[in-house]
C-alpha atoms as a PDB file:
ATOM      1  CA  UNK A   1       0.000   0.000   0.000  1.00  0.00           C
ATOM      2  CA  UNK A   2       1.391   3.926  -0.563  1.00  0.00           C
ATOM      3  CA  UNK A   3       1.308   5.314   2.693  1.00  0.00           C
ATOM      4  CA  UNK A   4       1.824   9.034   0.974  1.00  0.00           C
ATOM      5  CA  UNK A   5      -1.049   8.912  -1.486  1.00  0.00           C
ATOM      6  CA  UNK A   6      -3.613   7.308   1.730  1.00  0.00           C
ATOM      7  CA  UNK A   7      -2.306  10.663   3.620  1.00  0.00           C
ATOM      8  CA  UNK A   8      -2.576  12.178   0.767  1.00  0.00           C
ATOM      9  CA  UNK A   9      -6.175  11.501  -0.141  1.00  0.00           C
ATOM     10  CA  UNK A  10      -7.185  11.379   3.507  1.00  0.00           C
ATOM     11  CA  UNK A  11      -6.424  15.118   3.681  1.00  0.00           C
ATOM     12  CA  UNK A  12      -8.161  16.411   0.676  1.00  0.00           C
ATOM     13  CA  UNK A  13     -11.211  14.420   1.195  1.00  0.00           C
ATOM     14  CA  UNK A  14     -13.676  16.317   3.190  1.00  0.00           C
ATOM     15  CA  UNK A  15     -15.934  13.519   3.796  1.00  0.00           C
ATOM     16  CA  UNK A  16     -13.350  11.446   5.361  1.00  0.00           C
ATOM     17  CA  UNK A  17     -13.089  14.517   8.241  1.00  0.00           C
ATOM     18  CA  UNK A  18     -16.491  13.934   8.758  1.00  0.00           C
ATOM     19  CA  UNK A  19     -16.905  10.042   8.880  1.00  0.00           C
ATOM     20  CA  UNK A  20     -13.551  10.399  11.308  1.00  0.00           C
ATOM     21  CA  UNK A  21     -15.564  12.774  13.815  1.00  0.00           C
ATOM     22  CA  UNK A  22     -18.744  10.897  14.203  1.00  0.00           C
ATOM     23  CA  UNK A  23     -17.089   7.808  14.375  1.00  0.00           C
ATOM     24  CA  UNK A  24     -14.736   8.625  16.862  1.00  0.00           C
ATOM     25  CA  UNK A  25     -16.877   9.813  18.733  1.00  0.00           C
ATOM     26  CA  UNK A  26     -19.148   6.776  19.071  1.00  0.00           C
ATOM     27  CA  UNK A  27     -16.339   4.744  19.851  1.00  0.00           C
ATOM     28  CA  UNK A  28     -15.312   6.687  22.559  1.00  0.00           C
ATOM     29  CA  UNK A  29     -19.206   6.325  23.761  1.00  0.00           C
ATOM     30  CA  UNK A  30     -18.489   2.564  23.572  1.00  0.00           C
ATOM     31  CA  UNK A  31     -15.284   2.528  25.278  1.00  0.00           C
ATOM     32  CA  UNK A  32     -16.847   4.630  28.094  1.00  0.00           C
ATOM     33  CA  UNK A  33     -20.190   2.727  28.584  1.00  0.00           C
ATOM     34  CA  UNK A  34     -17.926  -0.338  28.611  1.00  0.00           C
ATOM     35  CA  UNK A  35     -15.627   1.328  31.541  1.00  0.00           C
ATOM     36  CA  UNK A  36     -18.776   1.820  33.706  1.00  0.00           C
ATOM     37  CA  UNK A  37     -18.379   5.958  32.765  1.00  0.00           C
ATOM     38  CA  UNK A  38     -15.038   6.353  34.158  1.00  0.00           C
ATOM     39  CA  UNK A  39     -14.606  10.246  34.677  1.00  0.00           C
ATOM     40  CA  UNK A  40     -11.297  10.239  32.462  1.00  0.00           C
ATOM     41  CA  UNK A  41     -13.133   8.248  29.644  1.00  0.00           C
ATOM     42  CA  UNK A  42     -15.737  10.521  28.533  1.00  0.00           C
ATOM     43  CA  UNK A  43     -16.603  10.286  24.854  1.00  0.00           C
ATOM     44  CA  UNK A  44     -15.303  14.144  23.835  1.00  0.00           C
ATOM     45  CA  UNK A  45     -12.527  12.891  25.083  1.00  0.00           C
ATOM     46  CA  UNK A  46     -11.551  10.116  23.320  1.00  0.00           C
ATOM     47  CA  UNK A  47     -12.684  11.541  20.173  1.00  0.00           C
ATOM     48  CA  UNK A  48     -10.524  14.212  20.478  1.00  0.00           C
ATOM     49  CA  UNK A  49      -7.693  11.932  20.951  1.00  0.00           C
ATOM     50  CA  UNK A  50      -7.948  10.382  18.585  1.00  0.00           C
ATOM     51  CA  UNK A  51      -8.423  13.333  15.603  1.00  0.00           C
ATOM     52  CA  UNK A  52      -6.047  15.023  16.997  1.00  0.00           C
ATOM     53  CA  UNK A  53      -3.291  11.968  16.176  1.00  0.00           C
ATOM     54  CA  UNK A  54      -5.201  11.652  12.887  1.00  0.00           C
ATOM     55  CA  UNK A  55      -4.305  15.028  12.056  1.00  0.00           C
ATOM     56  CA  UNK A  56      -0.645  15.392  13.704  1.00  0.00           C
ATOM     57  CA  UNK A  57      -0.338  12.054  11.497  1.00  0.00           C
ATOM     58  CA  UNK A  58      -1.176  13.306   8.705  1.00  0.00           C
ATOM     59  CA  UNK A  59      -0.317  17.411   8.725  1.00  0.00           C
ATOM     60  CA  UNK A  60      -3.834  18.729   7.830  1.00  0.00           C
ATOM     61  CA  UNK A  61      -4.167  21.872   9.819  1.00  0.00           C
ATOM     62  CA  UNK A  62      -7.267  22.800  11.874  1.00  0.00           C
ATOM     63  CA  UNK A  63      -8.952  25.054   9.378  1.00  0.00           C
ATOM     64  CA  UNK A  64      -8.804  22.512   6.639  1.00  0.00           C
ATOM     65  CA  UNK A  65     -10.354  19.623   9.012  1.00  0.00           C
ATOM     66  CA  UNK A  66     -13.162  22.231  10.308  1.00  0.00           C
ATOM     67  CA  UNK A  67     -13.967  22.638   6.463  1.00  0.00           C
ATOM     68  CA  UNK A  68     -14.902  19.140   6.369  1.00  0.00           C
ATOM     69  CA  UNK A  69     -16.989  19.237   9.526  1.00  0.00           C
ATOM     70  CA  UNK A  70     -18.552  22.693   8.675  1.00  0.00           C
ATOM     71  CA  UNK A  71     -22.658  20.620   9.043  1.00  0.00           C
ATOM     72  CA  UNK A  72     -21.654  19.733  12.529  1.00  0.00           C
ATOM     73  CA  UNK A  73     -20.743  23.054  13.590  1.00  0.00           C
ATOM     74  CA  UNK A  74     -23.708  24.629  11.995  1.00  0.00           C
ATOM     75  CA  UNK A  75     -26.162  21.896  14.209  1.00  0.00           C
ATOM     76  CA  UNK A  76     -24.326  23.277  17.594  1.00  0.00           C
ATOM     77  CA  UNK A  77     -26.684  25.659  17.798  1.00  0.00           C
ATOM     78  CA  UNK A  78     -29.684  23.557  17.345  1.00  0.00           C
ATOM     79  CA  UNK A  79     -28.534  21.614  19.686  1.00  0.00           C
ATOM     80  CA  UNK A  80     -27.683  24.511  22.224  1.00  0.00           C
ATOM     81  CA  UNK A  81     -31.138  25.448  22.070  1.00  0.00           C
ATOM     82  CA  UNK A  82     -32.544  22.333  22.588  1.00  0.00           C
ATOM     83  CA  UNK A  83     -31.073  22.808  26.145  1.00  0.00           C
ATOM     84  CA  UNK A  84     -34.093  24.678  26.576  1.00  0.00           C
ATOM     85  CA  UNK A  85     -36.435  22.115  27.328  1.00  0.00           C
ATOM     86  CA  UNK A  86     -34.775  21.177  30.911  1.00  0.00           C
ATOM     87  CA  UNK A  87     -34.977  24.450  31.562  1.00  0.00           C
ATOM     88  CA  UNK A  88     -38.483  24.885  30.929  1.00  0.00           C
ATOM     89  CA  UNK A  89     -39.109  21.683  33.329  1.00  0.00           C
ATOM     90  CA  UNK A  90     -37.300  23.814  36.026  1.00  0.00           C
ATOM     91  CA  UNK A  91     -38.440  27.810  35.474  1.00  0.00           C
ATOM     92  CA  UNK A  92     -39.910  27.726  38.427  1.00  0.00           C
ATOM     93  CA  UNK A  93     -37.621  26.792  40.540  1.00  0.00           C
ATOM     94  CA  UNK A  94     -34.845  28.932  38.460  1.00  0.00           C
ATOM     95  CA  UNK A  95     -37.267  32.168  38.907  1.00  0.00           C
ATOM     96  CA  UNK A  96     -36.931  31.543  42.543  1.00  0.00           C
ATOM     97  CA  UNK A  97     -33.448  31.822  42.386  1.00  0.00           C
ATOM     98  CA  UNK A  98     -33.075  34.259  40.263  1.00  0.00           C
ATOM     99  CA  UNK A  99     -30.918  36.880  42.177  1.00  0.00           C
ATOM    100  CA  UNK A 100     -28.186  34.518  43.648  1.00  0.00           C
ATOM    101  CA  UNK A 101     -27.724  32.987  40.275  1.00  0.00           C
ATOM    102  CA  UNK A 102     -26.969  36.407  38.576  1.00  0.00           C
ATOM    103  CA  UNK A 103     -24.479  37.409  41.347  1.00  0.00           C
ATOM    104  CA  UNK A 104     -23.194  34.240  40.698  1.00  0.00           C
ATOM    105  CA  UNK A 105     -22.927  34.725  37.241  1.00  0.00           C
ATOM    106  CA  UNK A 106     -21.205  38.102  37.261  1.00  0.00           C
ATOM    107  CA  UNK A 107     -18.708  36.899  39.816  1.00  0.00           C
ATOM    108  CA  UNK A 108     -17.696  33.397  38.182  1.00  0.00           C
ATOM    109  CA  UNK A 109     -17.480  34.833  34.688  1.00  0.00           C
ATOM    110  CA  UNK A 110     -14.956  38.439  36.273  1.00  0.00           C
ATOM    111  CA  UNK A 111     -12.895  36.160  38.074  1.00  0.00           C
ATOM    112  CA  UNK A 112     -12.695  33.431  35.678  1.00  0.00           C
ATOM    113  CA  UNK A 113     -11.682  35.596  32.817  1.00  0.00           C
ATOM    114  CA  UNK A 114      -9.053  37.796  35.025  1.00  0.00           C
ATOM    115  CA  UNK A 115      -6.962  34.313  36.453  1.00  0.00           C
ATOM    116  CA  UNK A 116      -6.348  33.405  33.026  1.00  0.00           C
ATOM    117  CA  UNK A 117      -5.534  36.359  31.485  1.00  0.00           C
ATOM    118  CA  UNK A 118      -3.332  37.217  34.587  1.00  0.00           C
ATOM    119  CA  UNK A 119      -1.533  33.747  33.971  1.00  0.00           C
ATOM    120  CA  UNK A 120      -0.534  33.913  30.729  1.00  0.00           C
ATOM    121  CA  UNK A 121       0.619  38.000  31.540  1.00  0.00           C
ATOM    122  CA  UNK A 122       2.754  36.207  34.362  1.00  0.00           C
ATOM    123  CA  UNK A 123       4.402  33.857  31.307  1.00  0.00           C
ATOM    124  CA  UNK A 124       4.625  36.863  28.991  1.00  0.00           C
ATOM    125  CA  UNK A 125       2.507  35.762  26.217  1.00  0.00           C
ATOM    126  CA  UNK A 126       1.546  38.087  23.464  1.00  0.00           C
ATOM    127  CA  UNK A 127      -1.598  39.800  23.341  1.00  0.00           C
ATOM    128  CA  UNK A 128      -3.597  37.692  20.591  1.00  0.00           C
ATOM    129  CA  UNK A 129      -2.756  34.868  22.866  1.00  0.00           C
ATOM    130  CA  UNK A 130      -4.256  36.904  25.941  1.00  0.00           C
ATOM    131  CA  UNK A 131      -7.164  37.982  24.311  1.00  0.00           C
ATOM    132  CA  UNK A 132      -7.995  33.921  22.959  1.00  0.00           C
ATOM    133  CA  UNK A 133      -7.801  32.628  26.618  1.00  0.00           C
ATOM    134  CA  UNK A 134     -11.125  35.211  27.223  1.00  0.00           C
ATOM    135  CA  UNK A 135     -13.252  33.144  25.776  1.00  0.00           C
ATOM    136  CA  UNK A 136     -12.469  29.887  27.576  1.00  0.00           C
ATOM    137  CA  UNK A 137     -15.280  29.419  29.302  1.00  0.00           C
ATOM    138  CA  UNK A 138     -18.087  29.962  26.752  1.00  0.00           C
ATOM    139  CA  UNK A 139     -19.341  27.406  24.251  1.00  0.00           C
ATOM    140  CA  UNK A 140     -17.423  27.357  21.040  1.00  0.00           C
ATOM    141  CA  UNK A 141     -20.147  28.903  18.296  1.00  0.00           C
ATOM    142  CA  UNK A 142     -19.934  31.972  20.392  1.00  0.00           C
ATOM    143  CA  UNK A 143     -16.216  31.787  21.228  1.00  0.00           C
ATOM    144  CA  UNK A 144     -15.572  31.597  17.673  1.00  0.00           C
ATOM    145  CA  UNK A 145     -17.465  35.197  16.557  1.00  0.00           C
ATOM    146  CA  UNK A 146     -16.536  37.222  20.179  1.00  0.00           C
ATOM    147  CA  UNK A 147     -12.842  36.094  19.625  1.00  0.00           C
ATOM    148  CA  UNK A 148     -12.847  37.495  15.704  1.00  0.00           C
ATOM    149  CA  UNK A 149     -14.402  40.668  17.086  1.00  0.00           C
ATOM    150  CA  UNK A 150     -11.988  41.212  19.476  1.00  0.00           C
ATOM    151  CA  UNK A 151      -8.750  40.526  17.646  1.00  0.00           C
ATOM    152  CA  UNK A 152      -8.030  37.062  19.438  1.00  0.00           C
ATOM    153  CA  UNK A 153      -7.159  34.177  17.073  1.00  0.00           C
ATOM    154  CA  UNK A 154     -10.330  31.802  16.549  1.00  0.00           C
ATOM    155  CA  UNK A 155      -8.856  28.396  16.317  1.00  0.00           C
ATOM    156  CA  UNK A 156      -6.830  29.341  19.334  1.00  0.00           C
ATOM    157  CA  UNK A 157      -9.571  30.706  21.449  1.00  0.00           C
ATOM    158  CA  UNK A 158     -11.378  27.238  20.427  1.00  0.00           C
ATOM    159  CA  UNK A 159      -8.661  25.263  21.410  1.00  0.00           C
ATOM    160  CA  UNK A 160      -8.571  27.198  24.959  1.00  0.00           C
ATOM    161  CA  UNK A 161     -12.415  26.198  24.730  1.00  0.00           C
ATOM    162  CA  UNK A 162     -11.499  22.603  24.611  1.00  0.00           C
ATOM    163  CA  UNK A 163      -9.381  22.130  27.129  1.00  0.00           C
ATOM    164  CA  UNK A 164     -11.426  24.413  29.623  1.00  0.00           C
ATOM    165  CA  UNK A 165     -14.060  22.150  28.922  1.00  0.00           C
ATOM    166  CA  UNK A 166     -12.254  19.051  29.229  1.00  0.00           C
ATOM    167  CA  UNK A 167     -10.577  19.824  32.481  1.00  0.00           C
ATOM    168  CA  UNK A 168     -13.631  21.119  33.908  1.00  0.00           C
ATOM    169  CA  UNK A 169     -15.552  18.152  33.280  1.00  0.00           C
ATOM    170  CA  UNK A 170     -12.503  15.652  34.464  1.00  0.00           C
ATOM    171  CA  UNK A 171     -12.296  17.764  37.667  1.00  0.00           C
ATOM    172  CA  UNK A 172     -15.482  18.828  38.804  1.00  0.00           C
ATOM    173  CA  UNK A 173     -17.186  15.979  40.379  1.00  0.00           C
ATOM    174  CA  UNK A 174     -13.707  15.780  42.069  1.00  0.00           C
ATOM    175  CA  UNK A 175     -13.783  19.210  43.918  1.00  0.00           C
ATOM    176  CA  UNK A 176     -17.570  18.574  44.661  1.00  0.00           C
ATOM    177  CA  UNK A 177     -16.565  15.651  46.791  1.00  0.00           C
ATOM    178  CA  UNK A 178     -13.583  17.551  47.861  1.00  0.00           C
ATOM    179  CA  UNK A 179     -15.255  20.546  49.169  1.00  0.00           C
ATOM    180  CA  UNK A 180     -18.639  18.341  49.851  1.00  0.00           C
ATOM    181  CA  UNK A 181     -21.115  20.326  47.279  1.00  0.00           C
ATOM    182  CA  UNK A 182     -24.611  18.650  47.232  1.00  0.00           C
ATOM    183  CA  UNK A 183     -26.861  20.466  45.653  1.00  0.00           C
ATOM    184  CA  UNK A 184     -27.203  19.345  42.105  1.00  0.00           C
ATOM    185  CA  UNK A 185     -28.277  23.039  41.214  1.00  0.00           C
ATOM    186  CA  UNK A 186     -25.002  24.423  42.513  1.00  0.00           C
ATOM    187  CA  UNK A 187     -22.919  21.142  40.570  1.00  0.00           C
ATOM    188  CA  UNK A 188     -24.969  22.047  37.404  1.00  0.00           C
ATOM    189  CA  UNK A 189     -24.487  25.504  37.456  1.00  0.00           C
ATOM    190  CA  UNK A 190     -20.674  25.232  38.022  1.00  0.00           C
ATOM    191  CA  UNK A 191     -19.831  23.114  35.784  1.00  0.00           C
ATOM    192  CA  UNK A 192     -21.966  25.473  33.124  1.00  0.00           C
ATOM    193  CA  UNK A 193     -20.049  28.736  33.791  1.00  0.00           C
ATOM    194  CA  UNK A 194     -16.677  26.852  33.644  1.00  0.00           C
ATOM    195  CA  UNK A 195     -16.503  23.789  31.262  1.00  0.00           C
ATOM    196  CA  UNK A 196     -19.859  25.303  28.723  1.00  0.00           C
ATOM    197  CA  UNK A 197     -21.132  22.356  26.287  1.00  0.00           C
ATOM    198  CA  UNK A 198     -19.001  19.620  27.584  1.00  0.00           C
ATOM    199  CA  UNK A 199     -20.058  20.537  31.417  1.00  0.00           C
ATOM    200  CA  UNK A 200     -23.384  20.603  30.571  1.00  0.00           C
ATOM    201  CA  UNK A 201     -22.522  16.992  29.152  1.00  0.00           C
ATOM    202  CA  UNK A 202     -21.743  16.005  32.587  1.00  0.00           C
ATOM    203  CA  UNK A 203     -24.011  17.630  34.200  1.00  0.00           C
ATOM    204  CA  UNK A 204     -26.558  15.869  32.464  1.00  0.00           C
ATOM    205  CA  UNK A 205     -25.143  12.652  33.912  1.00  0.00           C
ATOM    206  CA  UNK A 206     -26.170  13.634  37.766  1.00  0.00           C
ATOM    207  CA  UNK A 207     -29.344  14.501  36.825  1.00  0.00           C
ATOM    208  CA  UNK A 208     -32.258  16.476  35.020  1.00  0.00           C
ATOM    209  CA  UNK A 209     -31.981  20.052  37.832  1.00  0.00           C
ATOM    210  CA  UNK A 210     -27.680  19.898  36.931  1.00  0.00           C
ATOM    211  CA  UNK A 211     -28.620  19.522  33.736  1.00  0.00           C
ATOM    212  CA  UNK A 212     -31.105  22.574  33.639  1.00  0.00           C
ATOM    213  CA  UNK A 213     -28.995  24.732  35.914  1.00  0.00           C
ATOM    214  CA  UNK A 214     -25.852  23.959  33.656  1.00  0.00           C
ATOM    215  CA  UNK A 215     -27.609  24.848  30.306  1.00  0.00           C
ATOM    216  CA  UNK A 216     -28.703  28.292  32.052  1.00  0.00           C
ATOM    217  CA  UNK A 217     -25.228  28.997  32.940  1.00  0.00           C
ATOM    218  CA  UNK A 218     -23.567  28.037  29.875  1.00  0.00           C
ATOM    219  CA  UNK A 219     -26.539  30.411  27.706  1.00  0.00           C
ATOM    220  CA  UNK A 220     -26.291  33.216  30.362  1.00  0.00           C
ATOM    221  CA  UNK A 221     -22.597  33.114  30.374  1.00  0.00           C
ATOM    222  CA  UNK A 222     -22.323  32.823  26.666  1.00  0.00           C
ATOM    223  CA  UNK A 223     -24.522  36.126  26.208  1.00  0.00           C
ATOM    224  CA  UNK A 224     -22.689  38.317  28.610  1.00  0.00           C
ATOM    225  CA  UNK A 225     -19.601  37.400  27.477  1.00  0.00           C
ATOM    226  CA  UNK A 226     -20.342  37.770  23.733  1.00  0.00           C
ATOM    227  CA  UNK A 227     -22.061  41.114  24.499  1.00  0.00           C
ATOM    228  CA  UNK A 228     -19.524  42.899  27.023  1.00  0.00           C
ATOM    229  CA  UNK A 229     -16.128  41.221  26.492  1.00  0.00           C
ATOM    230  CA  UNK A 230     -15.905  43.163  23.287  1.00  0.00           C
ATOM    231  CA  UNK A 231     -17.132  46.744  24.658  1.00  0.00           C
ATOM    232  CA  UNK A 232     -14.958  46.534  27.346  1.00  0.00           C
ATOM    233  CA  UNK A 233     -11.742  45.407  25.158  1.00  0.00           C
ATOM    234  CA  UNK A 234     -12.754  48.459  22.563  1.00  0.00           C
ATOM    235  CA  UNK A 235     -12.396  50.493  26.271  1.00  0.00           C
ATOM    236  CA  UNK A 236      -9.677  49.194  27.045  1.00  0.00           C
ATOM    237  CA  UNK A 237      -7.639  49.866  23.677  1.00  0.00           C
ATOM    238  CA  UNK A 238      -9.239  53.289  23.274  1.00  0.00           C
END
């Protein structure tokens, strides 16, 4: 067999980017229903493992795989919205809440934004690089337009997306038996501000109210972000 011209038609086959995604992905639900849904086994997970050797393997660049997967990215939204109907199920309780989950809001998404932008100051990184870690913590249709409008680099701020995400969702039932959180509302809602789409992923795994409480934070987070973040960088330069 040619190795070169498999690589070769691998990368300029669109289809194949897609097939690879999907497929990945169920395997990695396989491998983690089969490993009694081991934290560090979650399907994103393993899916991204494995494209991500597929595409140091074969040198395709991130823009020319997200060409090929283009239909998936347009269904996030869908999807995102579809969120809504746990939500619904809870409005009551939400409404009832209503104030502390707003102060909450404010306060998780400040101080979330300023640690990481105060790290990578501390390591000197360049501004582009500064302004892509902002968007961390929201889901990645939104990350991608805020970071364009803001100057950030998109596939970066994605990739900071990613790994928030990731790390969130490994973590956070750790530090809620750590620090003896019990309130599924509270889990939900943490793990929704932080880790976006692949929190809300786990939150729907402990139960319908994370699940709701997640998807508000992760909308609610989304829209501040995407409406302030670039007012108050156009202050900031000005």
């Amino acid at each position: 067999m040619n190795i070169d011209a498999l690589i070769d038609y691998i990368s300029n086959s669109t289809l194949i980017w897609l097939i690879l995604t999907l497929g990945s992905f169920k395997l990695g639900i396989i491998i983690y229903e089969k490993f009694n849904k081991h934290t560090l086994l979650q399907p994103i997970i393993i899916s991204y493992i494995i494209i991500m050797s597929v595409l140091f393997i074969t040198g395709v660049s991130y823009e020319e795989y997200f060409k090929g997967v283009e239909i998936i990215h347009f269904f996030l939204g869908p999807a995102t919205v579809a969120l809504a109907l746990p939500l619904y199920k809870n409005l009551k309780y939400i409404k009832s809440l209503f104030l502390p989950i707003m102060i909450t809001l404010v306060i998780a998404g400040i101080f979330s934004i300023l640690i990481a932008v105060l790290l990578l100051w501390v390591f000197d990184a360049n501004m582009p690089t500064i302004l892509s870690m902002t968007t961390k913590s929201i889901t990645a249709p939104i990350a991608i337009i805020t970071s364009e409008q803001i100057g950030a680099i998109p596939s970066l701020a994605v990739g900071f997306v990613i790994i928030t995400g990731i790390i969130g969702a490994l973590l956070g039932t750790f530090i809620f038996k750590v620090i003896k959180i019990k309130h599924d509302t509270s889990k939900g809602f943490a793990l929704g501000v932080v880790s976006h789409g692949i929190g809300t992923a786990r939150a729907i795994e402990i139960s319908q109210k994370a699940a709701a409480f997640s998807a508000l934070a992760m909308g609610l987070s989304g829209i501040f972000t995407a409406v302030f973040l670039p007012l108050i960088i156009q202050f900031l330069k000005a």
